[in-house]
Protein backbone atom coordinates (compact mmCIF):
# COMPACT_ATOMS: atom_id res chain seq x y z
CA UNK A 1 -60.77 -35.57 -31.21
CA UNK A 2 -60.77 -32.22 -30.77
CA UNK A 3 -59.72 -28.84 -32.49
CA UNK A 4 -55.68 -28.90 -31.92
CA UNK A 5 -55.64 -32.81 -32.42
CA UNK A 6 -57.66 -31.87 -35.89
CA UNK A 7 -55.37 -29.02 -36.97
CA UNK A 8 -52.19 -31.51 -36.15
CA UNK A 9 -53.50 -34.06 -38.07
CA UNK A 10 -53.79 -32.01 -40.70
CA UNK A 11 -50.60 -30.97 -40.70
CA UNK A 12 -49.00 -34.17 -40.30
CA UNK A 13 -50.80 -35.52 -43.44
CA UNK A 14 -48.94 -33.08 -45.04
CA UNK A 15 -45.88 -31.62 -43.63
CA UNK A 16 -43.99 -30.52 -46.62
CA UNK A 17 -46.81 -28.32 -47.42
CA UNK A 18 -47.39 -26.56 -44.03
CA UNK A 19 -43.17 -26.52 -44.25
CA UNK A 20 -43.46 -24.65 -47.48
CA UNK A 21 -46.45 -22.55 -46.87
CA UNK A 22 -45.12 -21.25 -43.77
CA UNK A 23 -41.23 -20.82 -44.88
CA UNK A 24 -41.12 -20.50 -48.52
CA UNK A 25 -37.13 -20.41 -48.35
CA UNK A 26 -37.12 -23.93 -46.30
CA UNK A 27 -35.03 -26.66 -47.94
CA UNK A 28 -34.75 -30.31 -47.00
CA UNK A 29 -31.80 -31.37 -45.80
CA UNK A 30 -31.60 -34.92 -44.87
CA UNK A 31 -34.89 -35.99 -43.18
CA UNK A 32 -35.63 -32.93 -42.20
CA UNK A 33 -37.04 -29.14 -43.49
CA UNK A 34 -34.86 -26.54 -42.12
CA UNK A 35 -34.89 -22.89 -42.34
CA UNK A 36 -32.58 -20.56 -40.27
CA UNK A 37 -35.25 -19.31 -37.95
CA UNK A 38 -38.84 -18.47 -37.09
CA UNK A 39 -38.61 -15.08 -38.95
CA UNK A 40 -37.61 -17.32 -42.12
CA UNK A 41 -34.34 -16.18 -42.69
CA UNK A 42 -32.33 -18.51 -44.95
CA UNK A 43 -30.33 -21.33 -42.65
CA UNK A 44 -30.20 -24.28 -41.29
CA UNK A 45 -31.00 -23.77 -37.35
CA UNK A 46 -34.57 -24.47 -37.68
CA UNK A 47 -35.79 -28.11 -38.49
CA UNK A 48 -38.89 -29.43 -38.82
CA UNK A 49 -39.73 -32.92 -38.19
CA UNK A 50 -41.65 -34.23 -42.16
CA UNK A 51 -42.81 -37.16 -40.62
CA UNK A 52 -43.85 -40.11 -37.77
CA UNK A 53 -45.06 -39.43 -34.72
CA UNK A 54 -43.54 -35.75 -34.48
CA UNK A 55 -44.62 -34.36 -38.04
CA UNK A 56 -45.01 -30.77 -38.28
CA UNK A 57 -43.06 -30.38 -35.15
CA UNK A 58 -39.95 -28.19 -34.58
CA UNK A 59 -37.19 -26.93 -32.54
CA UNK A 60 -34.39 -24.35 -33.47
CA UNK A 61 -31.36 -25.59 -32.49
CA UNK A 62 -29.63 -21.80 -31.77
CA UNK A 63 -32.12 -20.76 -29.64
CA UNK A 64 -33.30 -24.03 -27.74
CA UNK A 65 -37.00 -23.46 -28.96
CA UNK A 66 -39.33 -26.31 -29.78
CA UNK A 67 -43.19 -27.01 -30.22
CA UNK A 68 -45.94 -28.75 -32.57
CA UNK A 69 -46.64 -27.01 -35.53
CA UNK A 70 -49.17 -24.37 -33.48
CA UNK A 71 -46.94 -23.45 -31.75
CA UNK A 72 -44.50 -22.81 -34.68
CA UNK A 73 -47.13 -20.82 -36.53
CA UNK A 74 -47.74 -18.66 -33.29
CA UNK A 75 -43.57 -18.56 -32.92
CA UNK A 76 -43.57 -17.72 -37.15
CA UNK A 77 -46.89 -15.25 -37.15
CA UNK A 78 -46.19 -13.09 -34.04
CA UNK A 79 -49.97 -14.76 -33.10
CA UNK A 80 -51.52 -15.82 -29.85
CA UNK A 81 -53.10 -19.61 -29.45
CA UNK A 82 -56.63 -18.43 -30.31
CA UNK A 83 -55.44 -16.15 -34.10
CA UNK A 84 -52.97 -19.36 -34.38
CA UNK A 85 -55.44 -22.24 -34.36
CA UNK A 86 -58.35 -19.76 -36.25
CA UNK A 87 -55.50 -19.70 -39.13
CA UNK A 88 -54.91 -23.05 -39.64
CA UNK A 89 -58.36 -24.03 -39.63
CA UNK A 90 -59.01 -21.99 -41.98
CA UNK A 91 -55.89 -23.28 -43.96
CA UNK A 92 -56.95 -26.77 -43.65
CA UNK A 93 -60.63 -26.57 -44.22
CA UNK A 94 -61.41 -27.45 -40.27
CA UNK A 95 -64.91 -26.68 -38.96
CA UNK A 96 -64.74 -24.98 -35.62
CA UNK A 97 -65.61 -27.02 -33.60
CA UNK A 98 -69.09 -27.00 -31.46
CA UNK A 99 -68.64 -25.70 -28.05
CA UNK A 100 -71.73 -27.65 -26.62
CA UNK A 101 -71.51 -27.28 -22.27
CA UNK A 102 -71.35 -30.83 -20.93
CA UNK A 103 -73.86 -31.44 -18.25
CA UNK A 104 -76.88 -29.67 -20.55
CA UNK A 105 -80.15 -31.42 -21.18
CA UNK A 106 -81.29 -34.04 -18.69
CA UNK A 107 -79.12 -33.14 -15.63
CA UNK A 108 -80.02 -29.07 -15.98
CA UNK A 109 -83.79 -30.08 -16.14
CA UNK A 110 -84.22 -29.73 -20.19
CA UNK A 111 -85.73 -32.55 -21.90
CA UNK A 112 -84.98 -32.97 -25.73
């Protein structure tokens, strides 16, 4: 697995949560969590997907816009992919992960 498959995980074990955290004026409405946009504004354009395959995914129905949940939080946050994925692992207690260089150790000559 690796770090975005972690950080969705995490949010689809929990959806209603990242829902809430992220848009404290969100309200269910049918199977869905919908707020009126990615600023938050109160509405009903924006849903978010609670659960199955697509939990903690989105799309705004005014404006066309979808994504997973990083790509909400960059939408949401005004961050880039890097400040996006550093926030919710923080949020979620996820280790960065180890960026160990493939190839390293026998084939580069180094013997462990």
């Amino acid at each position: 697995m690796n770090d975005t498959d972690d950080i969705k995980c995490a949010v689809a074990g929990n959806p209603v949560e990242f829902a809430a955290w992220l848009f404290p004026a969100s309200r269910r409405k049918g199977s869905k969590w919908h707020v009126g946009d990615v600023s938050g504004a109160p509405g009903e354009s924006l849903a978010i997907d609670p659960d199955g395959q697509f939990a903690g995914h989105y799309r705004d129905w005014s404006s066309d816009e979808r994504g997973d949940c990083i790509a909400l939080v960059m939408a949401a946050r005004g961050l880039d992919f890097v400040s996006a994925t550093r926030l919710l692992r923080e949020r979620y207690g996820i280790a960065t992960p180890s960026r160990a260089l493939a190839g390293c150790g026998e084939a580069s000559g180094l013997r462990q």
